[in-house]
Protein backbone atom coordinates (compact mmCIF):
# COMPACT_ATOMS: atom_id res chain seq x y z
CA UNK A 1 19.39 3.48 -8.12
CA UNK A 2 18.73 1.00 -10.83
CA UNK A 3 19.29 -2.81 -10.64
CA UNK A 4 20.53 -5.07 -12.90
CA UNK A 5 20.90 -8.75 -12.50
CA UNK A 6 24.65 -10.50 -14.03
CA UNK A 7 23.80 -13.57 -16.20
CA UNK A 8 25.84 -16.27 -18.46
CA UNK A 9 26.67 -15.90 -22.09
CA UNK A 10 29.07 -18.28 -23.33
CA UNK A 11 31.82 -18.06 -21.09
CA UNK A 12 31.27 -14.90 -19.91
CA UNK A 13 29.13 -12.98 -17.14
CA UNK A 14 26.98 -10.35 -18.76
CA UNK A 15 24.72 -7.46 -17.48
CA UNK A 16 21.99 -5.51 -19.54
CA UNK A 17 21.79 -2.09 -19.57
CA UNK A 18 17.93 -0.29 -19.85
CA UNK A 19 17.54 2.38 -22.31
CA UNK A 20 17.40 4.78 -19.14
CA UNK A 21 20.51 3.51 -18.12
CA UNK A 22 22.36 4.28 -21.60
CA UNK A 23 20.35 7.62 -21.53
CA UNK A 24 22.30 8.49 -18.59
CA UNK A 25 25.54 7.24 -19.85
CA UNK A 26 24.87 9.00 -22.82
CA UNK A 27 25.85 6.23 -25.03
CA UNK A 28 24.20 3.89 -27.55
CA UNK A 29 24.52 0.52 -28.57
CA UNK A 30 27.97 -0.44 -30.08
CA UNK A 31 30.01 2.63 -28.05
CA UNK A 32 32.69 1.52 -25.84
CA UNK A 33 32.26 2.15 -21.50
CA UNK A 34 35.05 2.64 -19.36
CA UNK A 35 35.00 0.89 -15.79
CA UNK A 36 36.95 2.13 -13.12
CA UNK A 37 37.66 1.04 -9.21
CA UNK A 38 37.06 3.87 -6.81
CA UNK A 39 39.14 4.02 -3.79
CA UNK A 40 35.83 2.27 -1.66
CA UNK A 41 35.60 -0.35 -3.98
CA UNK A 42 33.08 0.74 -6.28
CA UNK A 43 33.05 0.22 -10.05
CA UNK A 44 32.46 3.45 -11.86
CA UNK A 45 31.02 3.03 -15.53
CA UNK A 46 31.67 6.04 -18.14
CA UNK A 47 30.97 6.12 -21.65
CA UNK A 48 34.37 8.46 -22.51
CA UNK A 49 37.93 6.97 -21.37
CA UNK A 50 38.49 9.13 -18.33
CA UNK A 51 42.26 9.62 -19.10
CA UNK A 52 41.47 11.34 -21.91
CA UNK A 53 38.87 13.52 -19.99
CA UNK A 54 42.26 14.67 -17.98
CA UNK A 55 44.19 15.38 -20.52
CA UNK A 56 41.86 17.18 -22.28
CA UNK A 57 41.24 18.95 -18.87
CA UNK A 58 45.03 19.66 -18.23
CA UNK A 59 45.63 21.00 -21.64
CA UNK A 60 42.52 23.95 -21.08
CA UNK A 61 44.86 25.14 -18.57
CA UNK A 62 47.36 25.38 -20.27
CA UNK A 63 45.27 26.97 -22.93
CA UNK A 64 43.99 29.70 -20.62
CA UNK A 65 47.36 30.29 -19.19
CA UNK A 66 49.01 31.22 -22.12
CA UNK A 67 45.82 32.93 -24.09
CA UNK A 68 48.23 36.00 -25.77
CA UNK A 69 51.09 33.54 -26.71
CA UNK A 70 48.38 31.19 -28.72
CA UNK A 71 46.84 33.86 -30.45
CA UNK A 72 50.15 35.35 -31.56
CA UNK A 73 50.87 31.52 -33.11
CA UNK A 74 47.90 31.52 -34.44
């Protein structure tokens, strides 16, 4: 576990993420993260928009379903 504290920019609360915490994220100054609520209430922080992670996901099935008919397209 790694704590953070929330502080005041402007008009806006702000936290500060470590270069071990971007390291895990995998991301770098300037990317965008992705917050999402978990059914208990916990915020989830990604660095790639999960939707896109499920579509992506979805559309390997698909893929691997229908192998032959791709490579005959192709």
């Amino acid at each position: 576990m790694i704590e953070t504290k929330i502080r005041k920019v402007g008009n806006s609360a702000v936290i500060t993420l470590t270069t071990e915490m971007l390291t895990m994220l995998d991301a770098k100054e300037g990317d965008t993260l992705f917050v999402v609520r978990g059914d208990d209430g916990s915020l989830r922080m990604m660095a790639h928009d999960p939707s896109v992670a499920e579509a992506l996901a979805a559309a390997e099935i698909v893929m691997d379903e229908n192998r032959d008919l791709l490579q005959a397209l192709a």
